[in-house]
Protein backbone atom coordinates (compact mmCIF):
# COMPACT_ATOMS: atom_id res chain seq x y z
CA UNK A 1 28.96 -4.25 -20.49
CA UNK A 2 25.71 -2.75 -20.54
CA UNK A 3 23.09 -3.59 -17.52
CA UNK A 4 19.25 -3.99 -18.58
CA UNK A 5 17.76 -2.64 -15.55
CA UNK A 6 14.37 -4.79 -14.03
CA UNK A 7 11.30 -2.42 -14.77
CA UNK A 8 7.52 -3.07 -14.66
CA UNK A 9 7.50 -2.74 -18.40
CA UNK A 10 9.96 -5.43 -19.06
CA UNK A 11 8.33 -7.81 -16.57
CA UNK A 12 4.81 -7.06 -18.04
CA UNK A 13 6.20 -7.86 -21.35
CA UNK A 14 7.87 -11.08 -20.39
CA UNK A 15 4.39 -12.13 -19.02
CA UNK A 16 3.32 -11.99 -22.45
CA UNK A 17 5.61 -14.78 -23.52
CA UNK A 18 4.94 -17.25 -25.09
CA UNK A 19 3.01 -15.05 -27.65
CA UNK A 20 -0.53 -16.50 -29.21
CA UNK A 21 -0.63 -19.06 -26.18
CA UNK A 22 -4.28 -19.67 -27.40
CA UNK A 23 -3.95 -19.85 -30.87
CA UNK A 24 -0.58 -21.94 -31.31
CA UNK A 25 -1.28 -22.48 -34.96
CA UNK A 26 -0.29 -18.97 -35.40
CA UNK A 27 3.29 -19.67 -33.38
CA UNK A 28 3.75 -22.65 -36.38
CA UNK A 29 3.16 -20.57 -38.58
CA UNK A 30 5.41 -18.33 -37.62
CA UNK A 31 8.10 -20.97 -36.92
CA UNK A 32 7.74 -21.88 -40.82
CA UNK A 33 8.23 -18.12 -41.65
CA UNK A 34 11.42 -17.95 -39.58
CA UNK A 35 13.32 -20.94 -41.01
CA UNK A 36 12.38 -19.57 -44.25
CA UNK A 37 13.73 -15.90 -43.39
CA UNK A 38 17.00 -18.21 -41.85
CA UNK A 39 17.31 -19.91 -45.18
CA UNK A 40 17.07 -16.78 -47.41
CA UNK A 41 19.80 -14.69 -45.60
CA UNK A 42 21.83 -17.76 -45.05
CA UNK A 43 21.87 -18.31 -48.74
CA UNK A 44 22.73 -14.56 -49.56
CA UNK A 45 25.82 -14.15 -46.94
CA UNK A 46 26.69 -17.19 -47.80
CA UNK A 47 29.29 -15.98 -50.33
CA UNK A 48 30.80 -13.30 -47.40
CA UNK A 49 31.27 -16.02 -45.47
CA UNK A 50 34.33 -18.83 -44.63
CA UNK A 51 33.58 -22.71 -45.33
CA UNK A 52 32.41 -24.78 -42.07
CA UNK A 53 29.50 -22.20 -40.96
CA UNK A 54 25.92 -23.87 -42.11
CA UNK A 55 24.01 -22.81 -38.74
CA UNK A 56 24.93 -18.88 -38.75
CA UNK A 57 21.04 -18.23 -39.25
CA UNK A 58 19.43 -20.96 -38.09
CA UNK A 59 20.80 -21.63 -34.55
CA UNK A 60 19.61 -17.88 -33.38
CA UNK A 61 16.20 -18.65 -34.75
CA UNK A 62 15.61 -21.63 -33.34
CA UNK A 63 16.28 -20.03 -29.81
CA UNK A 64 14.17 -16.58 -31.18
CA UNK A 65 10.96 -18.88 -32.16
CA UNK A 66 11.67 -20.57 -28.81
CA UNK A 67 11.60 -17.42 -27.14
CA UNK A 68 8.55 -15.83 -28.67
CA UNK A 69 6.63 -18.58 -29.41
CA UNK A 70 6.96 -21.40 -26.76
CA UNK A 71 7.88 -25.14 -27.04
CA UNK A 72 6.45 -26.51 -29.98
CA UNK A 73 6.85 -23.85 -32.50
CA UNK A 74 10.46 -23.75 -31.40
CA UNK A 75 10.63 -27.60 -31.69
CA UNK A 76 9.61 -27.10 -35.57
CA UNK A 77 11.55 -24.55 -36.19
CA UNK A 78 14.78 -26.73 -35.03
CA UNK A 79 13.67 -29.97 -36.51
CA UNK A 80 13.67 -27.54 -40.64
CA UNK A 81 16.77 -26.46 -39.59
CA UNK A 82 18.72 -29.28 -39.18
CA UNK A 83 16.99 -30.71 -42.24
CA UNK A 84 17.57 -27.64 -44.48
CA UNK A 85 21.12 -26.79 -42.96
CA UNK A 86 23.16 -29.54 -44.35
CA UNK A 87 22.34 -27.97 -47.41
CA UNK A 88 25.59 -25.23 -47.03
CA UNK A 89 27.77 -28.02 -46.36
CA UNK A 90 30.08 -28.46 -48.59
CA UNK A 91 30.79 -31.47 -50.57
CA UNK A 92 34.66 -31.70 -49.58
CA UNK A 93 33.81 -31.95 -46.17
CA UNK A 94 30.63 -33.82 -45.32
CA UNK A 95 32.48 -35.78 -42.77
CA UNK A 96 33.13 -32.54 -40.93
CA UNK A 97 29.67 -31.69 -41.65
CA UNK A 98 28.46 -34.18 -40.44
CA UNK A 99 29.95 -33.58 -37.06
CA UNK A 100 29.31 -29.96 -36.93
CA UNK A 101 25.71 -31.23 -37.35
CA UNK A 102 25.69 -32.98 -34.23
CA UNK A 103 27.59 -30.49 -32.67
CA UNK A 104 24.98 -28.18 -33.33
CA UNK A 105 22.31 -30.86 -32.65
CA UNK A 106 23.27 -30.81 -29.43
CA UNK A 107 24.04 -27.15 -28.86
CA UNK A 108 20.09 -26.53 -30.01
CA UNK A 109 18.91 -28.99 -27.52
CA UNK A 110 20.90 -27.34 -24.62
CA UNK A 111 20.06 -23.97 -25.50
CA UNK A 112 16.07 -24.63 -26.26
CA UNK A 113 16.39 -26.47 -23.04
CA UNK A 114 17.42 -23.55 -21.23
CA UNK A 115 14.91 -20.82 -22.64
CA UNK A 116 12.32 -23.48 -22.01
CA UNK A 117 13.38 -23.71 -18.66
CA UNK A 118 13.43 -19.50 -18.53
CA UNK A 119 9.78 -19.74 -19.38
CA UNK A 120 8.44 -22.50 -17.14
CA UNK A 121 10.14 -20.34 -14.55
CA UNK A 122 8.48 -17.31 -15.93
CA UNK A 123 5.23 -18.84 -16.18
CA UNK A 124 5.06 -20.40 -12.62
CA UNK A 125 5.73 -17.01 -11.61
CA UNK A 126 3.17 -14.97 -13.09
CA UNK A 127 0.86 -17.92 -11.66
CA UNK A 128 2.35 -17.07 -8.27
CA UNK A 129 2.09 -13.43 -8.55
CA UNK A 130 -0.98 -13.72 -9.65
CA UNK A 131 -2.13 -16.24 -6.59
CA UNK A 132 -0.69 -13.47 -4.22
CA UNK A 133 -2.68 -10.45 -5.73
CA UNK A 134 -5.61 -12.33 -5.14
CA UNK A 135 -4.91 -12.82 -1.46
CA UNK A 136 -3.92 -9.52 -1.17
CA UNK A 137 -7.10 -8.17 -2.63
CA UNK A 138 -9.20 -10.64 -0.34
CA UNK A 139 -7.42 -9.54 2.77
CA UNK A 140 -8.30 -5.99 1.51
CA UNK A 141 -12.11 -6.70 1.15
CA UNK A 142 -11.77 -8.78 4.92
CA UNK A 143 -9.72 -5.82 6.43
CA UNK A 144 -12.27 -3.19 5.35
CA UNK A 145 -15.23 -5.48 6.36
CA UNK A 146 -14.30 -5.76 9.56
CA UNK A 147 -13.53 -2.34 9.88
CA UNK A 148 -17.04 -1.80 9.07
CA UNK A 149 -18.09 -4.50 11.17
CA UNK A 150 -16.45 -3.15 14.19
CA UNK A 151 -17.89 0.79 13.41
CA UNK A 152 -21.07 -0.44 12.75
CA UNK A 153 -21.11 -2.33 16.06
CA UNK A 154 -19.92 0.64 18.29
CA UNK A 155 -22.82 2.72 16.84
CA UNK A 156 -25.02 -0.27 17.54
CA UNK A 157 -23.82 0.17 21.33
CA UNK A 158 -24.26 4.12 21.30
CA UNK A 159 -27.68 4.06 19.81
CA UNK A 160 -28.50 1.86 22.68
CA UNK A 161 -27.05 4.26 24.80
CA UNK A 162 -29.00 7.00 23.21
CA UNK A 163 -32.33 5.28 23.34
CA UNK A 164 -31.40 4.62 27.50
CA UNK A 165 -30.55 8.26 28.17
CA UNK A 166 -34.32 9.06 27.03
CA UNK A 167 -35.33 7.79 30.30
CA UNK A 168 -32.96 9.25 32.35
CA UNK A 169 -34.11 12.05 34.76
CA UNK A 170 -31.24 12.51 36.16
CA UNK A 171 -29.23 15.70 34.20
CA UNK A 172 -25.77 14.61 35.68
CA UNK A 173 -26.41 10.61 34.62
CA UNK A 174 -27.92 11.82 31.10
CA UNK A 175 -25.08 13.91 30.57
CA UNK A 176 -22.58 11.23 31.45
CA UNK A 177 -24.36 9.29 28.73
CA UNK A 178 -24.02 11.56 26.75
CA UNK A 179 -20.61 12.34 26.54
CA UNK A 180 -20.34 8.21 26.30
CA UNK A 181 -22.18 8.19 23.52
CA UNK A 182 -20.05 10.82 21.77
CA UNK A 183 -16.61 8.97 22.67
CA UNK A 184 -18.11 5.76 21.49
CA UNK A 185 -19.67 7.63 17.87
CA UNK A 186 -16.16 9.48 18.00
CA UNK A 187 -14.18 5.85 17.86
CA UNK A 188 -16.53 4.25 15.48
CA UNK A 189 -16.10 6.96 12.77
CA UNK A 190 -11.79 6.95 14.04
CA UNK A 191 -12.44 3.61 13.42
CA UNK A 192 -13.68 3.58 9.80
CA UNK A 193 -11.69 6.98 8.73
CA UNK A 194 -8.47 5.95 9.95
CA UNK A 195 -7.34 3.48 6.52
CA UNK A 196 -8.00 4.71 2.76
CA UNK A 197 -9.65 2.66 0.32
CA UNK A 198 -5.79 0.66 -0.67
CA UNK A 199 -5.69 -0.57 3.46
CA UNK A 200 -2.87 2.01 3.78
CA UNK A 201 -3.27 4.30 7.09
CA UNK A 202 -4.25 7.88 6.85
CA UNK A 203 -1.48 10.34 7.82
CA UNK A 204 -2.37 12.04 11.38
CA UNK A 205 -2.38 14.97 10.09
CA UNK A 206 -5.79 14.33 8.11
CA UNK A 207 -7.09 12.43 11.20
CA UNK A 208 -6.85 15.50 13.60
CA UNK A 209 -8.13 17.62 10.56
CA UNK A 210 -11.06 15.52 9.91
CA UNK A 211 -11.51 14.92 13.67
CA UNK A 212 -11.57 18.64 14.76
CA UNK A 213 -13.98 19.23 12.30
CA UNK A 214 -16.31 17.01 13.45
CA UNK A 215 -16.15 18.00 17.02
CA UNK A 216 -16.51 21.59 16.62
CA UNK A 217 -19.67 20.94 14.83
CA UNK A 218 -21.00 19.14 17.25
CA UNK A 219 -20.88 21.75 20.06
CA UNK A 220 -22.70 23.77 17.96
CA UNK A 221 -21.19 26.82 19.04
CA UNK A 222 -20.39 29.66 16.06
CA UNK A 223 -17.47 31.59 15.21
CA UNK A 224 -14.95 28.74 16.51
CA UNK A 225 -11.13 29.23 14.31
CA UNK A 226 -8.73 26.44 14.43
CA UNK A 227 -5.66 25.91 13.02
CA UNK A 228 -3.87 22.62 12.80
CA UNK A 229 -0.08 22.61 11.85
CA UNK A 230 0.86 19.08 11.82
CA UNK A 231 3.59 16.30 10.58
CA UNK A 232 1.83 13.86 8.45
CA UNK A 233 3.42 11.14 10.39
CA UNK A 234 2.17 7.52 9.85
CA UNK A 235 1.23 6.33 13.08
CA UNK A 236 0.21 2.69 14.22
CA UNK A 237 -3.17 2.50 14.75
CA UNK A 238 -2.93 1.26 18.80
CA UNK A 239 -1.26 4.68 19.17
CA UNK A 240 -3.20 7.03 16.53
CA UNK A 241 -6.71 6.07 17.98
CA UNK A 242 -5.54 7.12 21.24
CA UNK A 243 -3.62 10.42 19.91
CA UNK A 244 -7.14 11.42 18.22
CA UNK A 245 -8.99 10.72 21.14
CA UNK A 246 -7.01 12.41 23.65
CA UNK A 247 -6.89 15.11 20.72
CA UNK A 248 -10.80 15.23 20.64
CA UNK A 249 -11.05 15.43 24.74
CA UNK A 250 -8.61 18.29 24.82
CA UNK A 251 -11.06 19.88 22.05
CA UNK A 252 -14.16 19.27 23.74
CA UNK A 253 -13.03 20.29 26.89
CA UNK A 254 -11.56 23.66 25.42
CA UNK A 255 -15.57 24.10 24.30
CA UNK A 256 -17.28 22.91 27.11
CA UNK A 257 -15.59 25.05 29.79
CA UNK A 258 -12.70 27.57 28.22
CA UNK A 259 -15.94 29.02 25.40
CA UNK A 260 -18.64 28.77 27.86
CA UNK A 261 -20.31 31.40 27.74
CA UNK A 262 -18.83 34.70 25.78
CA UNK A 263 -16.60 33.17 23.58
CA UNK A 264 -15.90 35.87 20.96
CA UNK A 265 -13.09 35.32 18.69
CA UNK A 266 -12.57 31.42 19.98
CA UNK A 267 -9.14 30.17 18.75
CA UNK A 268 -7.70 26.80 18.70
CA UNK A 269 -4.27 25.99 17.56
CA UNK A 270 -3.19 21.94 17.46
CA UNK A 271 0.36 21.03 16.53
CA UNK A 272 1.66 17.79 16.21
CA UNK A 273 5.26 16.96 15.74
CA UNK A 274 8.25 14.40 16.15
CA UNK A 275 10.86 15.30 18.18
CA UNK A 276 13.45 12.96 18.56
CA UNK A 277 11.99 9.93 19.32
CA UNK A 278 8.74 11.22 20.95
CA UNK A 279 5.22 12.39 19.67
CA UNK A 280 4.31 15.83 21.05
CA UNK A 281 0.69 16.98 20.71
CA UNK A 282 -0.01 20.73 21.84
CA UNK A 283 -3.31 21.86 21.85
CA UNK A 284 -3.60 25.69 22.99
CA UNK A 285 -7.24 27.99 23.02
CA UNK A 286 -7.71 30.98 23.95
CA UNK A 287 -10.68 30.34 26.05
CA UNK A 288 -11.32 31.05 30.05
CA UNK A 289 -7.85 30.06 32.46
CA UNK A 290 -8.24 27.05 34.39
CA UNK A 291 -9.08 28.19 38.21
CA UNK A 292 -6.37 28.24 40.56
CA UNK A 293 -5.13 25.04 42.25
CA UNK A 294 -6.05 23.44 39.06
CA UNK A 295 -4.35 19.67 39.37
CA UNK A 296 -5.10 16.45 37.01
CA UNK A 297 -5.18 13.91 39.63
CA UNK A 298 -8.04 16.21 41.32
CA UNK A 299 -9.77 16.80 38.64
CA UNK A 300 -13.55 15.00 37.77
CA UNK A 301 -13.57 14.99 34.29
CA UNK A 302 -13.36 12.17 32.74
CA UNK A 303 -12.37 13.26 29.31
CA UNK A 304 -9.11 14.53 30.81
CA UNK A 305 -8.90 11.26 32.71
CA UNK A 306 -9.26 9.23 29.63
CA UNK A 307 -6.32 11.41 28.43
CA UNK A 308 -4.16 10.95 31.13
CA UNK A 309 -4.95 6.87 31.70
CA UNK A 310 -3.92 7.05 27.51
CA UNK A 311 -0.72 8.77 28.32
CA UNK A 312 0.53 6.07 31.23
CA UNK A 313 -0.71 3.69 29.11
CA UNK A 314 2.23 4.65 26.20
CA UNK A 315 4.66 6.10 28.96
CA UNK A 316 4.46 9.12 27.99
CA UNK A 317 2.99 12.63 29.84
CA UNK A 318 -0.16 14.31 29.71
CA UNK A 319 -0.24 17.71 31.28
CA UNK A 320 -2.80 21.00 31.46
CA UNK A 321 -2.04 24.02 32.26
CA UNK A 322 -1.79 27.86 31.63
CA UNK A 323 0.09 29.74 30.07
CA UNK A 324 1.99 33.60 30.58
CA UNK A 325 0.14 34.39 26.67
CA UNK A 326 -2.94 34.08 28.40
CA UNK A 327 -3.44 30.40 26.50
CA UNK A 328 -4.62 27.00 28.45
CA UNK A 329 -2.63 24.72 26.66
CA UNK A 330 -3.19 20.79 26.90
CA UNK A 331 0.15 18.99 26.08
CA UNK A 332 0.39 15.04 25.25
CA UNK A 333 4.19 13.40 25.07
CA UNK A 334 4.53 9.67 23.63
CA UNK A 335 7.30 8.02 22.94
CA UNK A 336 7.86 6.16 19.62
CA UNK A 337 9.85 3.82 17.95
């Protein structure tokens, strides 16, 4: 036996069933030119065929016109073909006949029964389906407003933060706003960049591509070379924002202190990978070493402090240090599902 596999095409063309839904005049019609087609090739094989067989042609178009053509038509074309099949009944046998035409009255109405059955089914279906693509394409719209919503808001709060720092004498507390107003700017544009247009969620590796980007050209320092080899691993959002964050910190920090100054042929090499069941995130420049004694819990930045707080927040490891290749290398460890 051959198996009709379920594709999109076939279901689309169910859908269309009943044809003509809004012109049923044409499905009569029809219905009238099926019987008719019944009768003429029931009248030419008649001769091929043995006595007792009067609804050979008719009983498959009633359930065809059914099929195509929904209720009604189907209903006509049953009602001319129990008038017109009698017809190739014999005379010796009209008592037979007679019974086969009941027989067959009652095979019709089962079998019409069932196909209209097939298509109330079908039909509360596509009215289902269709109910569900609606909410699905109204959760969209919701989902992506609110991810506006919430982006707009956070550079709401670091404009205001921007417009405060104006007044600020003080170089340490304007540079602390700063740097606050970059992380907030940073998570509103995470924020906005981090689904595509269908609600499904960016791969990390075009995250940290975009990302780096945008914070190298915001240092506004020249000649800076990166290169990113990364997984594009799927990610859920709790843990990608703060992967691209403590991505961006790492970054920034690599500028701020390891380029300072000469920074002639600047390199910065990100690589992000699944191993096992962790996330590893290297991130490796070729900028100044750290100074000796160099130790996270010490240290007053609080980029790197933001990376570490992110790192015992997913039990994972956050670590800095050099290395023999004359690299500082920043190295985050997550574990994931």
């Amino acid at each position: 036996m051959v198996l009709i596999r379920n594709t999109p095409v076939m279901h689309r063309m169910l859908e269309l069933l009943p044809l003509w839904q809004n012109k049923p005049w044409l499905g009569n019609i029809c219905a009238l030119i099926f019987v008719g087609c019944a009768f003429l090739v029931r009248s030419i094989i008649g001769h091929f065929l043995p006595a007792g067989y009067p609804f050979v042609t008719f009983m498959p178009t009633m359930l065809v016109v059914t099929f195509l053509f929904g209720t009604r038509p189907g209903i006509i074309a049953a009602i001319l073909s129990l008038m017109v099949a009698p017809y190739f009944i014999e005379e010796g046998s009209r008592f037979n006949g007679v019974l086969v035409w009941f027989l067959c009255l009652l095979e019709t109405v089962t079998d019409m029964g069932l196909v209209i059955a097939l298509q109330q089914g079908n039909y509360r279906l596509q009215k289902k389906r269709a109910y569900n693509q609606m909410l699905a394409e109204r959760n969209e719209l919701l989902f992506h407003e609110l991810q506006h919503r919430i982006s707009n808001n956070l550079q709401v709060i670091a404009s205001l933060l921007r417009m405060q720092s104006r007044s600020i004498t003080d170089e340490k507390a304007k540079e602390a706003i700063d740097a606050s107003v970059r992380r907030i700017h940073m998570i509103g544009e995470l924020q906005r960049a981090l689904y595509i247009k269908n609600g499904n969620q960016l791969g990390a590796k075009l995250i940290l591509d975009r990302l780096i980007k945008e914070v190298i050209a915001s240092s506004n320092l020249p000649n800076i070379r990166y290169k990113i080899e990364a997984e594009d691993l799927i990610l859920p959002s709790d843990m990608a924002i703060p992967l691209a964050l403590v991505s961006a910190e790492s970054v920034s920090n690599a500028l701020e202190h390891g380029f300072k100054g000469d920074h002639k042929d600047a390199f910065i090499e990100i690589k992000l990978q699944k191993i096992g069941g962790q996330i590893e995130l290297t991130i490796s420049n070729n900028g100044k070493p750290l100074p000796q004694g160099f130790s996270l819990e010490k240290v007053d930045s609080l980029g790197l402090k933001i990376a570490a707080m992110f790192a015992r927040q997913f039990k994972g490891k956050f670590t800095l240090s050099n290395q023999p290749n004359r690299y500082v290398v920043s190295s985050l460890i997550l574990p994931c599902g």
